[in-house]
Protein backbone atom coordinates (compact mmCIF):
# COMPACT_ATOMS: atom_id res chain seq x y z
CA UNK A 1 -2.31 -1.24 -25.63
CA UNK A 2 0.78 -2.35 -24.71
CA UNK A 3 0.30 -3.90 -21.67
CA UNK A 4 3.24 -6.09 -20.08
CA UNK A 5 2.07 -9.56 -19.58
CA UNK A 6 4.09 -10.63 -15.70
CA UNK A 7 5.78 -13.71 -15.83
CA UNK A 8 5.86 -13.86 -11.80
CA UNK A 9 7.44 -15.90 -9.51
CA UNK A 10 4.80 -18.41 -10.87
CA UNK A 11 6.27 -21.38 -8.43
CA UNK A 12 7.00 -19.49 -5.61
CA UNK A 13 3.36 -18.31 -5.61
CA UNK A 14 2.19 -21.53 -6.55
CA UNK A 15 3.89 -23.05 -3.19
CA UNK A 16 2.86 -20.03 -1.11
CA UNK A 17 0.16 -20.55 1.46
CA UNK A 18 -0.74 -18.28 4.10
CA UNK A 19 -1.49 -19.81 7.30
CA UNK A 20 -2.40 -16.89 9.66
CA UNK A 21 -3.61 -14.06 7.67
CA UNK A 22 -5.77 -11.45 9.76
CA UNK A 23 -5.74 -13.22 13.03
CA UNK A 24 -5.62 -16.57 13.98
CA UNK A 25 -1.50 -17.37 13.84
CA UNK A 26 0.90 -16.64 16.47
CA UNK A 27 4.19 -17.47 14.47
CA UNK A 28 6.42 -14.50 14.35
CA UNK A 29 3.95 -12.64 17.05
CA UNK A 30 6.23 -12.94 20.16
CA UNK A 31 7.70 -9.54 19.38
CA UNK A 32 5.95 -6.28 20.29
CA UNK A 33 2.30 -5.99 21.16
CA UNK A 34 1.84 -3.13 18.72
CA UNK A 35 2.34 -6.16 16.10
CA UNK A 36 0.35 -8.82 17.69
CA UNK A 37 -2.38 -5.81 18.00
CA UNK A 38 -2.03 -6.00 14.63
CA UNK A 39 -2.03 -9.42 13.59
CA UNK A 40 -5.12 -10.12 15.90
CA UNK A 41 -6.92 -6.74 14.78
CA UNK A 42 -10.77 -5.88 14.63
CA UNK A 43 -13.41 -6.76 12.28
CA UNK A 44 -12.32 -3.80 9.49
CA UNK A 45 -9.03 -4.68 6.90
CA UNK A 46 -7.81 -2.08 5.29
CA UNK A 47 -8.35 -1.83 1.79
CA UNK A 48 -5.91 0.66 0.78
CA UNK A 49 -3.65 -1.49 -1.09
CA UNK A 50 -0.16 -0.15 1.46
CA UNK A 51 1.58 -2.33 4.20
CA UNK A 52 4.52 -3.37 5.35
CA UNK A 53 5.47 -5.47 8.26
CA UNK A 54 7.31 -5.89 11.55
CA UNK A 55 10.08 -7.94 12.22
CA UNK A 56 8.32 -8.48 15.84
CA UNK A 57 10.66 -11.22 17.31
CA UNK A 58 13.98 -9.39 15.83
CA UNK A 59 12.80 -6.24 15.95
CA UNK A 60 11.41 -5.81 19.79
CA UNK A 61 14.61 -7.92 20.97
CA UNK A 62 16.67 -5.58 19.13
CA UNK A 63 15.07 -2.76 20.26
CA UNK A 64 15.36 -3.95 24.14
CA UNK A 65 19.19 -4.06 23.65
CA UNK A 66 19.45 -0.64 21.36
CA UNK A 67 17.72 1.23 24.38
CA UNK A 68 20.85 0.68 26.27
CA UNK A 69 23.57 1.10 23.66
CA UNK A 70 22.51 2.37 20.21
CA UNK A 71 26.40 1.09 18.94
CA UNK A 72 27.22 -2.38 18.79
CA UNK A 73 23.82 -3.11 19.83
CA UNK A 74 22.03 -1.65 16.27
CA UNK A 75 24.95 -2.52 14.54
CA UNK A 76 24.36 -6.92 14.77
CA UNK A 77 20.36 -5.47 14.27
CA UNK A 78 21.55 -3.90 11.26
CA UNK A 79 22.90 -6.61 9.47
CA UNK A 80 20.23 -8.78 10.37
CA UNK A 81 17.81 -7.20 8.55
CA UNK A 82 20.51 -5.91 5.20
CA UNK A 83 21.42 -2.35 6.74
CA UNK A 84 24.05 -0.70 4.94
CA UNK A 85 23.62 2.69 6.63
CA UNK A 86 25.10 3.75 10.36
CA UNK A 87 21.81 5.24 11.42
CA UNK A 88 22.95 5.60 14.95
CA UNK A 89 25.86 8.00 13.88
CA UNK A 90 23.18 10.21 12.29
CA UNK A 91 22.64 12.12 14.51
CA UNK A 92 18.87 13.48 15.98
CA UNK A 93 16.54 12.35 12.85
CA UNK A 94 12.98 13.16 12.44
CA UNK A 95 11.07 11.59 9.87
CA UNK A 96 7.28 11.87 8.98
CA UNK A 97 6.02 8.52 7.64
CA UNK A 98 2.52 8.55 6.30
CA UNK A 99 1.37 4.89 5.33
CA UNK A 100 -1.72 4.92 4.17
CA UNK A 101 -2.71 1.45 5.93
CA UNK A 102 -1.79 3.18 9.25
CA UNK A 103 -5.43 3.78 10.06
CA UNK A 104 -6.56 0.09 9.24
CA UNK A 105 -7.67 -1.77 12.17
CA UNK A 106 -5.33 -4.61 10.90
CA UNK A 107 -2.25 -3.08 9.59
CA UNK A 108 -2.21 0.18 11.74
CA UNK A 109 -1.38 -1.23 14.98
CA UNK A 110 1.26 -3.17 13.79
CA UNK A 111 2.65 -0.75 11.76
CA UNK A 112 2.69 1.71 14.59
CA UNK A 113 4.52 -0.77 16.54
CA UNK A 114 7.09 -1.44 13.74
CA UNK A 115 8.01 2.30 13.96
CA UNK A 116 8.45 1.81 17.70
CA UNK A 117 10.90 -1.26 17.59
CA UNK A 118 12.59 0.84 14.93
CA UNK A 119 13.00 3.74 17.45
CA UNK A 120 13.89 1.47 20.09
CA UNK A 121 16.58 0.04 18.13
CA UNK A 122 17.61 3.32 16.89
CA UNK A 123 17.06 6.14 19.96
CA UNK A 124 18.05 9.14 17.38
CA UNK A 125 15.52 8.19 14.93
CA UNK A 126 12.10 9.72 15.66
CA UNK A 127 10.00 8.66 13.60
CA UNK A 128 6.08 10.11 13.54
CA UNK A 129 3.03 8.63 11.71
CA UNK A 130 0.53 10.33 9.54
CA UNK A 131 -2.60 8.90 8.83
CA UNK A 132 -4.36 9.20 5.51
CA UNK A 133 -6.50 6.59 3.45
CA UNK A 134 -5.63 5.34 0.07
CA UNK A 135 -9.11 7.32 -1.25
CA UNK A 136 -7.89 10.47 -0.10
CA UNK A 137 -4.09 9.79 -1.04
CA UNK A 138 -3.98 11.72 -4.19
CA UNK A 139 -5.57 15.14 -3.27
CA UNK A 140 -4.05 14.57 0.05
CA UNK A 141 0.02 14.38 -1.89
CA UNK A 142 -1.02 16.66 -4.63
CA UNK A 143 -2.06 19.68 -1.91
CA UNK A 144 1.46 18.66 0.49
CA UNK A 145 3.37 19.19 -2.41
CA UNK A 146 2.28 22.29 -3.55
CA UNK A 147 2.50 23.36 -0.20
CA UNK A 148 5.59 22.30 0.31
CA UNK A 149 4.69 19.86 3.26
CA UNK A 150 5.34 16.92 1.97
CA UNK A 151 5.81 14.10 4.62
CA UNK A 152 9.53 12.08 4.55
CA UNK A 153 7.86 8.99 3.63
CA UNK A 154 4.71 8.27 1.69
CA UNK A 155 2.56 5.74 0.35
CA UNK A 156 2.66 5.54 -3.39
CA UNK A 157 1.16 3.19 -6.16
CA UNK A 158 1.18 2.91 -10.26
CA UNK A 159 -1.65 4.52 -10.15
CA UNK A 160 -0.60 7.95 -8.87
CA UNK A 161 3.26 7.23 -9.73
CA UNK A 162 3.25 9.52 -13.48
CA UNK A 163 1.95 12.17 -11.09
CA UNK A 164 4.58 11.95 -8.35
CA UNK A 165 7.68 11.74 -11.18
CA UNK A 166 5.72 14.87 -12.96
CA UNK A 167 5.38 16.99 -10.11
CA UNK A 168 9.14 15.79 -8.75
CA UNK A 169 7.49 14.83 -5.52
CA UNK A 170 10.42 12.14 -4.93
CA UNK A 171 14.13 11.57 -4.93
CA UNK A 172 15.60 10.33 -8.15
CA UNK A 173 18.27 8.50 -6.79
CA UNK A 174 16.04 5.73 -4.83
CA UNK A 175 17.71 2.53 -5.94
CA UNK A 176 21.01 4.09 -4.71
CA UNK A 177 19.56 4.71 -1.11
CA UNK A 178 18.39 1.09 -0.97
CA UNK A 179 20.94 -0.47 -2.28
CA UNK A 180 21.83 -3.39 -5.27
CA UNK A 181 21.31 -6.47 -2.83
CA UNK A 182 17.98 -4.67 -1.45
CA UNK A 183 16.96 -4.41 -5.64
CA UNK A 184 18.05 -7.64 -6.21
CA UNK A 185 15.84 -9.36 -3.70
CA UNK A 186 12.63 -7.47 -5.01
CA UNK A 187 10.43 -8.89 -7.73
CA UNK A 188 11.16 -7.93 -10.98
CA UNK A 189 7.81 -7.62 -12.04
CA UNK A 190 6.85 -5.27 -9.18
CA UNK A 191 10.22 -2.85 -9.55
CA UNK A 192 8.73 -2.83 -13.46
CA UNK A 193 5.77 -1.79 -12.15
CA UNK A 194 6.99 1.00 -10.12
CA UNK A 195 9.28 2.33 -12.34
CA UNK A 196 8.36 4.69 -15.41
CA UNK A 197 11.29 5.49 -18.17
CA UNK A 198 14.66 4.66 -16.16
CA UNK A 199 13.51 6.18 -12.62
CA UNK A 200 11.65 4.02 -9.78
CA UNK A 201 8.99 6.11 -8.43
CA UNK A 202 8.73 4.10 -5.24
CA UNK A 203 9.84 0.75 -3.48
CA UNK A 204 6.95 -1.51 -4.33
CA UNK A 205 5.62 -3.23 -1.19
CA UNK A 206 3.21 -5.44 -1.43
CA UNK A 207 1.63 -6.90 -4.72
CA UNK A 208 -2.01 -7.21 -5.63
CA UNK A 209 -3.66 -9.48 -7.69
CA UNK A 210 -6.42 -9.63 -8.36
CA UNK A 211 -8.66 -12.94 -8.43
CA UNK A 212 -12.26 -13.69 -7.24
CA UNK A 213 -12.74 -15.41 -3.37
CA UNK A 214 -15.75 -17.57 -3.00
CA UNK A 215 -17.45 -19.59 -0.43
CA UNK A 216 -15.82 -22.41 -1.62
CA UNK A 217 -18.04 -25.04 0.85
CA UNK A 218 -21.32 -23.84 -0.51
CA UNK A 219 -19.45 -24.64 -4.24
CA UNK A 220 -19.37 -28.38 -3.12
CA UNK A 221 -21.85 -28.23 -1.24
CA UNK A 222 -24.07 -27.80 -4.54
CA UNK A 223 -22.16 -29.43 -6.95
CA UNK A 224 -21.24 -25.87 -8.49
CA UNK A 225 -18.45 -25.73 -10.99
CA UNK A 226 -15.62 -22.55 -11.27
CA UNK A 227 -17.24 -20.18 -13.14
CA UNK A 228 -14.69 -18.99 -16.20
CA UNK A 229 -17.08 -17.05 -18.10
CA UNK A 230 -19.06 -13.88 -16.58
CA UNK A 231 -22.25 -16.18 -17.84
CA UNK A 232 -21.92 -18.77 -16.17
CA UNK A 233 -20.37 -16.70 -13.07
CA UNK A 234 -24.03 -15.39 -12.97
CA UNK A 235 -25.70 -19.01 -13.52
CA UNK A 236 -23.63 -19.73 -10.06
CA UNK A 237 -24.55 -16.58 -8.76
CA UNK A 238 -28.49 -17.35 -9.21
CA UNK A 239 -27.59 -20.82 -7.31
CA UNK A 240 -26.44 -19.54 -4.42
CA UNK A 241 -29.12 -16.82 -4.02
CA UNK A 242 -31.50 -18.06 -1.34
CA UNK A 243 -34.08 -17.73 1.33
CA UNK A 244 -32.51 -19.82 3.43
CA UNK A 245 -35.16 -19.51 6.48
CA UNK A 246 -38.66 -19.55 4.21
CA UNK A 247 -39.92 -16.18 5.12
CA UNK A 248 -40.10 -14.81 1.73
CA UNK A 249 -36.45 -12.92 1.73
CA UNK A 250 -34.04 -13.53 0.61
CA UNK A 251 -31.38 -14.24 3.35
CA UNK A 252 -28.06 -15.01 0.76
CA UNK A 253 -26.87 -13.71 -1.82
CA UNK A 254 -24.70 -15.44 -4.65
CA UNK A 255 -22.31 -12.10 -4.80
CA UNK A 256 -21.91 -8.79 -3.82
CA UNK A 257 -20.12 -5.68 -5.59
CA UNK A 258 -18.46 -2.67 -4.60
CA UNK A 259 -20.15 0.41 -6.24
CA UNK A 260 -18.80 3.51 -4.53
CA UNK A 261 -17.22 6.40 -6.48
CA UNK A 262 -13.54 6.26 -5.10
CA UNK A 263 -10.74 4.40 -5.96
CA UNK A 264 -11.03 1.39 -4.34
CA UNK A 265 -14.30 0.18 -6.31
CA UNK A 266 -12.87 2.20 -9.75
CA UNK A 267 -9.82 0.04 -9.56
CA UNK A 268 -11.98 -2.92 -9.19
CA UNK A 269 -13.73 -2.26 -12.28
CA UNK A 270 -10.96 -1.16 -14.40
CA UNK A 271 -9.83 -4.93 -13.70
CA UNK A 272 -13.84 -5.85 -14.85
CA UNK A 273 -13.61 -4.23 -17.75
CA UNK A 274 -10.09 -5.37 -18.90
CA UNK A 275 -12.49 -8.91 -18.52
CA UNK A 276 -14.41 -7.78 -21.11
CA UNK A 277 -11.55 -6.68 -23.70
CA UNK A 278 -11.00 -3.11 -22.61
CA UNK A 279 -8.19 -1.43 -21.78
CA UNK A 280 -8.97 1.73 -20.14
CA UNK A 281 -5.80 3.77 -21.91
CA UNK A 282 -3.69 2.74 -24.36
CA UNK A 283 -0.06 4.11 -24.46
CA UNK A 284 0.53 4.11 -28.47
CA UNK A 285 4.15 4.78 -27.83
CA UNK A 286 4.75 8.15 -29.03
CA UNK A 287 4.13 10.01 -26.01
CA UNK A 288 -0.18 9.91 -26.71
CA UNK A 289 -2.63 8.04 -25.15
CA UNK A 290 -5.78 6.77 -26.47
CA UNK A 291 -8.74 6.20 -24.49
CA UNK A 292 -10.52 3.13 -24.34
CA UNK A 293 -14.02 4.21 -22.79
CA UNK A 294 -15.58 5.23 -26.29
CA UNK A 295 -15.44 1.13 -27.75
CA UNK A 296 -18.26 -1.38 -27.20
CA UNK A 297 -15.86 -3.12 -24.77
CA UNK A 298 -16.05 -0.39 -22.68
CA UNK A 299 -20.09 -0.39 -22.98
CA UNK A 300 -20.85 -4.34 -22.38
CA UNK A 301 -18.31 -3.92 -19.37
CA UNK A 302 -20.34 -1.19 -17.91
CA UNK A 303 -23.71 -2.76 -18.80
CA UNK A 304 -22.60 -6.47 -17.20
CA UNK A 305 -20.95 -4.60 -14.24
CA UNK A 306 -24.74 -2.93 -13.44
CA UNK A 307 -26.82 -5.98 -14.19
CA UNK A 308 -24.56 -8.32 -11.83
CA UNK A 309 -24.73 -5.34 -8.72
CA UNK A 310 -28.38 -4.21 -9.51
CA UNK A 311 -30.11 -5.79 -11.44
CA UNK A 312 -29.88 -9.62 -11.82
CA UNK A 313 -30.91 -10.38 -8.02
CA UNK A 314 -27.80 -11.62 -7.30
CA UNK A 315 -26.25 -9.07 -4.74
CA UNK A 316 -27.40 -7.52 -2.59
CA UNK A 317 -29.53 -4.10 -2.40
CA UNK A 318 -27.60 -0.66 -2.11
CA UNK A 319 -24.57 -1.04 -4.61
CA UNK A 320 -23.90 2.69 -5.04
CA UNK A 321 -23.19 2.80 -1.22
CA UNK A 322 -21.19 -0.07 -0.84
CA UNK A 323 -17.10 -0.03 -0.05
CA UNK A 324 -14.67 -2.57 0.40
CA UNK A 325 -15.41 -3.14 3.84
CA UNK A 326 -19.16 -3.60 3.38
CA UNK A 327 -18.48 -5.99 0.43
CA UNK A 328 -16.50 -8.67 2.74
CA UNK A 329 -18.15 -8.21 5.57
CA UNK A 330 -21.52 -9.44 4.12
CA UNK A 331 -18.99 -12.37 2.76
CA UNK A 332 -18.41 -13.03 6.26
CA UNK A 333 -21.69 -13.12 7.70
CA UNK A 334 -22.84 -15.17 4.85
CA UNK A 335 -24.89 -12.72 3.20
CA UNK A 336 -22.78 -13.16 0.04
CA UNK A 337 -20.64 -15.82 -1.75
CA UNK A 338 -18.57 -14.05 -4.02
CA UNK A 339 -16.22 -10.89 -4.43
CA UNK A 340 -13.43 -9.85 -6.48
CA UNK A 341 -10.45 -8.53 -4.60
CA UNK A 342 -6.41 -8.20 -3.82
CA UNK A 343 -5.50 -11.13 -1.85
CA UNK A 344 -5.82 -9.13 1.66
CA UNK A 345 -9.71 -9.56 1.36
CA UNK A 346 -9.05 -12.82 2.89
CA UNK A 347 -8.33 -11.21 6.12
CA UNK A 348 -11.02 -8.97 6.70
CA UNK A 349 -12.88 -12.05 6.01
CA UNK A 350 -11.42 -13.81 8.83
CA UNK A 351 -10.99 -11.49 11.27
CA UNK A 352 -14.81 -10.28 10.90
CA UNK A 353 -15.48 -14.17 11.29
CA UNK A 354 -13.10 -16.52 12.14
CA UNK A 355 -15.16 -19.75 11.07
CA UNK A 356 -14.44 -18.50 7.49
CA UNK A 357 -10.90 -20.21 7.66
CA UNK A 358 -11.61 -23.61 5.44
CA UNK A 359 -14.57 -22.29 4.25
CA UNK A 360 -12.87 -19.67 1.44
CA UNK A 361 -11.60 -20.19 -1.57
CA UNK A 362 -10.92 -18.32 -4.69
CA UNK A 363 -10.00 -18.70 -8.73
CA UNK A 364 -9.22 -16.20 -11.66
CA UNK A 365 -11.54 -13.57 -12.78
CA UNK A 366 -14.22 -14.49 -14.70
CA UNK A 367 -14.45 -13.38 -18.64
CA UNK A 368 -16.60 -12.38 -21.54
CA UNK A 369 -16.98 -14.97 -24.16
CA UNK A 370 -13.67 -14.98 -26.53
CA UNK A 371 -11.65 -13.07 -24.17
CA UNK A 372 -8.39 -14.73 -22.82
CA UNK A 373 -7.89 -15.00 -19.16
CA UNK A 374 -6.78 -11.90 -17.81
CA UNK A 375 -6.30 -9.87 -14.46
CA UNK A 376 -4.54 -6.99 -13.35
CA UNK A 377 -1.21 -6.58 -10.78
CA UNK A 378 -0.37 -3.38 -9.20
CA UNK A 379 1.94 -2.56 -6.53
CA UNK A 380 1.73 -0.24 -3.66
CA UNK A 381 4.79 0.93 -1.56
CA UNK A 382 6.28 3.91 -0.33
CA UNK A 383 8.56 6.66 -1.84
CA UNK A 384 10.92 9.34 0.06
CA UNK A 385 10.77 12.69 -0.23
CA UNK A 386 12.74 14.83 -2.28
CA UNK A 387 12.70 17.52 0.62
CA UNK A 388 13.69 14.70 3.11
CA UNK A 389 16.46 15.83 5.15
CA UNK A 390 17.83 12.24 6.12
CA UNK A 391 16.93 10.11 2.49
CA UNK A 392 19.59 7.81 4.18
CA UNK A 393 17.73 7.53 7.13
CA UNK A 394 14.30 7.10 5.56
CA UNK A 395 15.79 4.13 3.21
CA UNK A 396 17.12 2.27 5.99
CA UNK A 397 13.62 2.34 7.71
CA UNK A 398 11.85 0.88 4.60
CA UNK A 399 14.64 -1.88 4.05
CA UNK A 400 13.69 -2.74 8.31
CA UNK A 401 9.93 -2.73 7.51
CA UNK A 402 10.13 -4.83 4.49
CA UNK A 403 12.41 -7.45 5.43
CA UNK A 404 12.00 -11.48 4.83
CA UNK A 405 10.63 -11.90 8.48
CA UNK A 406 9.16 -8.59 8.99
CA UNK A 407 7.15 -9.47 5.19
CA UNK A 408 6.12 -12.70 6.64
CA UNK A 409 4.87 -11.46 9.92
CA UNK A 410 2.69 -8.71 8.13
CA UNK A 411 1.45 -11.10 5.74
CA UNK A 412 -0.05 -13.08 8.72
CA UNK A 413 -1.42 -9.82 9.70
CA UNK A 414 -2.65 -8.98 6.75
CA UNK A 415 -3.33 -11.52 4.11
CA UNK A 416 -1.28 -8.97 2.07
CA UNK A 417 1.20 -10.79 -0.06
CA UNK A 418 5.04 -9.20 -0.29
CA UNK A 419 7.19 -8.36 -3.34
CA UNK A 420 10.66 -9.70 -1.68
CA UNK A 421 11.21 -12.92 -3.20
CA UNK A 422 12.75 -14.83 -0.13
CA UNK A 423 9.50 -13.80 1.94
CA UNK A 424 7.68 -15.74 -0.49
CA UNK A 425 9.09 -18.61 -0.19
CA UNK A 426 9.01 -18.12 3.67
CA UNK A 427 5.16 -18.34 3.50
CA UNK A 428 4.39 -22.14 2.15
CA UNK A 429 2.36 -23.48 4.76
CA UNK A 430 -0.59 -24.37 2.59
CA UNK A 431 -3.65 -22.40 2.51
CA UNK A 432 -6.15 -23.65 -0.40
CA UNK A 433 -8.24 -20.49 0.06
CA UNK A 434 -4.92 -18.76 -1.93
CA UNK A 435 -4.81 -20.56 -5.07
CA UNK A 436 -6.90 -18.36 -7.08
CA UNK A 437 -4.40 -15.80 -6.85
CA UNK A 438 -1.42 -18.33 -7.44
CA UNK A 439 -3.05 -19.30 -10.72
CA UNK A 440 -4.40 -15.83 -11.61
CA UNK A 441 -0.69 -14.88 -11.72
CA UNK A 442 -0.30 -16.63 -15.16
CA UNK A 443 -2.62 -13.93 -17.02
CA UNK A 444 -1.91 -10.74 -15.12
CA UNK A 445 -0.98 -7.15 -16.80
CA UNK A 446 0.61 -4.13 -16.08
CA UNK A 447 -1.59 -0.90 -16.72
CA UNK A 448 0.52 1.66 -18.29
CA UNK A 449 2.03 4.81 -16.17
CA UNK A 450 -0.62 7.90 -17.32
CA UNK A 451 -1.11 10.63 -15.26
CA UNK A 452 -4.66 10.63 -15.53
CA UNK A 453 -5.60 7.59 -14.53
CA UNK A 454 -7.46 8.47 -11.36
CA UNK A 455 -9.54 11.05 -13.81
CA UNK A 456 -10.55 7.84 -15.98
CA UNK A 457 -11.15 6.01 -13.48
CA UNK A 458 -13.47 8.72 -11.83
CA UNK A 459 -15.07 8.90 -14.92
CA UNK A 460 -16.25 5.50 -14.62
CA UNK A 461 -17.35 5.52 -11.03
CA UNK A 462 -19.47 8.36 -12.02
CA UNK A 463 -21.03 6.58 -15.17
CA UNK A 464 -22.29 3.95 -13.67
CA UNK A 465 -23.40 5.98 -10.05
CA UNK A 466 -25.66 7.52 -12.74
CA UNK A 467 -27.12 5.00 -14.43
CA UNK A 468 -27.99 3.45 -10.89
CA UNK A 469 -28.89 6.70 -8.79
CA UNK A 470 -30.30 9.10 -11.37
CA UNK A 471 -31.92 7.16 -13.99
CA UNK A 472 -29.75 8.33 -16.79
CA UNK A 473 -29.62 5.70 -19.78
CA UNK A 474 -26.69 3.57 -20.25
CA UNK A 475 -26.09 5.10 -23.35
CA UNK A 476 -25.75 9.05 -22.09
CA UNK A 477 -24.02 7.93 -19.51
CA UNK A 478 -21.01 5.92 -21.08
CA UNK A 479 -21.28 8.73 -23.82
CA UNK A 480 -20.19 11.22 -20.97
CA UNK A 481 -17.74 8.96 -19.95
CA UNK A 482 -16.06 8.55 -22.94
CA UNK A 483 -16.27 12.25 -23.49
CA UNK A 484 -14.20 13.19 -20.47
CA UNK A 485 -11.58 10.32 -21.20
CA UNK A 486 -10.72 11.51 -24.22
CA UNK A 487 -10.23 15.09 -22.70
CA UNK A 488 -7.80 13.08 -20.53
CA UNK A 489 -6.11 11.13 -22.72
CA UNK A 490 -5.58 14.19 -24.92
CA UNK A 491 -4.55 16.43 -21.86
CA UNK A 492 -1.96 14.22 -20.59
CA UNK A 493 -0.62 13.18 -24.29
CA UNK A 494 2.59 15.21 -25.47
């Protein structure tokens, strides 16, 4: 396949640290309380891949003064955050805004309190949130649309992007709304990634890569190297797996997967298997797609993937049933060691227990023998509407939410890493725990844009929910698999 190898910001990311990810920090918190809600936010971190940020300090101050005069007031606001629109001549604007991170214990209060310092600064601007999670985001867009009820602002991700440019679910004109400075500050890799032929799809957000986080005292502690291999990932798995109290149980477990069929354990595994050599689509550059389910790639994936979550004794019990949020909360009540994620695990980690921080670590995904490092980036981010009445408007709001010190501030919120360049280099206060990711960087792909992706990666979900649940062989059930990729790959193929 031709995947496109990122060569990202590689120092900036190296430098970056992130001090106050998911609770503990109070730099850039002085603002609002909606975003120190957020920043100091329960035990659950949202997993949906969406966020963006408040500019708390500027934002709320800004906001006081707006409330007063919505002129010269929002107009020094403005500029401070790369405005290039006169929102408050408008007129009355509504906009619907549904974020998928909006109902995340972390990132939903401060988002909600972003919108509010927005409103504040801008008393025209309504702006109204819709809650929906990044599982349901995809049968939740593709019913709006063709019921015509598409919110003004939605989440959006490489994943679902072929879909939204198919069905014309978004303006076409996007980089004109935001602007060549607001482009320009974005980075590159992540505007590749949301953007299919010559059209962005969406302004890319946040980026996720993805790298493995580890207890990293428990490493020392035993004299445990990095694992580089998915052999001798397990040898350090079987180390770690203990009864730590003598009563015959085990009481720790040396990692812990997430097995449930939706997207956020399918996308998890699609970066597995590209560990073990397979792509799951290949675009062959002539408007087809091949699948990549029906090679033996595909198989040893799928077979390692089972034995690690069922049945090695390595993780715990109850794989099929077990989300995102299950999977790092057993990291933080030291019930597991290990667990491959997006950088924002990190702060569900911490925020579920605090005396985590020093404790975490993380390095690049594990791989099959004579594989190359490798990992996977995606973006998430938001798109407008192409039945928004006020694109103008909505643009202006996303440059506000995504600026360098709103970025930061959600970041400490978070643990969710930006895409504007400057906001990286805003966040290098060291943080060891983040290195993984930094050096993970190096070997990450793009997947392709294809339509179907959320049918392949279905596919998989259900392959190996079989193989555990109902006792169907390994071999049937990748067979199946393969079966309906290939009606994918031919569906969506011109």
């Amino acid at each position: 396949m031709r995947k496109r190898h990122l060569m990202m910001a590689a120092a900036v990311l190296t430098a970056m640290a992130l001090s106050g990810c998911g609770g503990g920090s109070s730099s850039g918190n002085s603002g609002g309380s909606g975003t120190e809600a957020g920043a100091n936010g329960g035990a659950q971190a949202g997993d949906n891949g969406s966020g963006a940020g408040a500019e708390d300090g500027a934002g709320a101050e800004n906001g006081n003064g707006a409330g007063d005069s919505a002129g010269a007031g929002s107009s020094a606001a403005g500029a401070a955050y790369g405005s290039t629109y006169d929102v408050a001549a408008a007129g009355d604007v509504v906009l619907d805004v549904m974020i998928t991170s909006l109902g995340d214990s972390d990132g939903g209060p401060y988002l909600r309190g972003v919108m509010e310092d927005y409103m504040a600064l801008y008393p025209n601007v309504t702006l109204n949130p819709v809650e929906c999670s990044m599982n349901d985001l995809y049968t939740t867009l593709i019913t709006q649309a063709t019921a015509g009820t598409l919110p003004d602002i939605f989440t959006m991700s490489e994943a679902y992007s072929a879909n939204c440019l198919e069905m014309g679910m978004a303006v076409d004109n996007l980089p004109e709304l935001l602007g060549q400075e607001y482009m320009d500050s974005l980075m590159p890799a992540a505007v590749e990634n949301a953007t299919i032929g010559d059209t962005l799809v969406y302004m890319p957000w946040q980026n996720n890569i993805t790298a493995m986080v580890y207890r990293k005292d428990l490493f020392e502690e035993k004299g445990i190297e990095v694992p580089t291999t998915w052999d001798e990932f397990l040898e350090a798995a079987k180390a770690l797996t203990e009864d730590l109290d003598g009563d015959g149980k085990i009481d720790q477990y040396g990692c812990v997967f997430a097995g449930q069929r939706n997207d956020s354990a399918e996308s998890r595994f699609q970066t597995f298997a590209l560990t073990w050599g397979c792509d799951f689509v290949t675009d062959n550059g002539d408007g087809t797609y091949t699948s990549g389910f029906g090679t033996e790639e595909f198989k040893n994936a799928m077979e390692s993937f089972i034995n690690l979550a069922v049945n090695e004794g390595v993780a715990p019990a109850g794989f099929v049933e077990t989300g995102y949020s299950e999977a790092y909360t057993m990291i933080a009540s030291g019930q597991a060691c290990m667990f491959f994620s997006p950088s924002n695990v990190l702060g569900g980690i911490y925020n579920a227990n605090p005396d985590m921080r020093g404790k975490m670590g993380s390095f690049p995904m594990p791989t099959a023998e004579g594989v190359d490092p490798v990992t996977s980036f995606s973006s998430v981010g938001m798109t407008i509407s192409n039945t928004c009445e006020n694109p103008e408007v909505a643009a202006d709001f996303l440059k506000y939410m995504t600026s360098v010190e709103t970025s930061v501030a959600w970041n400490e919120a978070t643990c969710r890493l930006p895409v504007v360049e400057e906001a990286l280099n805003a966040i290098c206060e060291k943080d060891p725990a983040y290195s993984g990711f930094a050096e993970a960087s190096d070997s990450a792909v793009i997947y392709p844009a294809f339509a179907g992706l959320a049918e392949l990666r279905d596919a998989s979900a259900e392959c190996w929910q079989s193989v555990v649940s109902e006792g169907v062989s390994l071999d049937e059930a990748v067979e199946r698999a393969a079966q309906k990729a290939e009606e994918a790959a031919a569906a969506y193929s011109s």
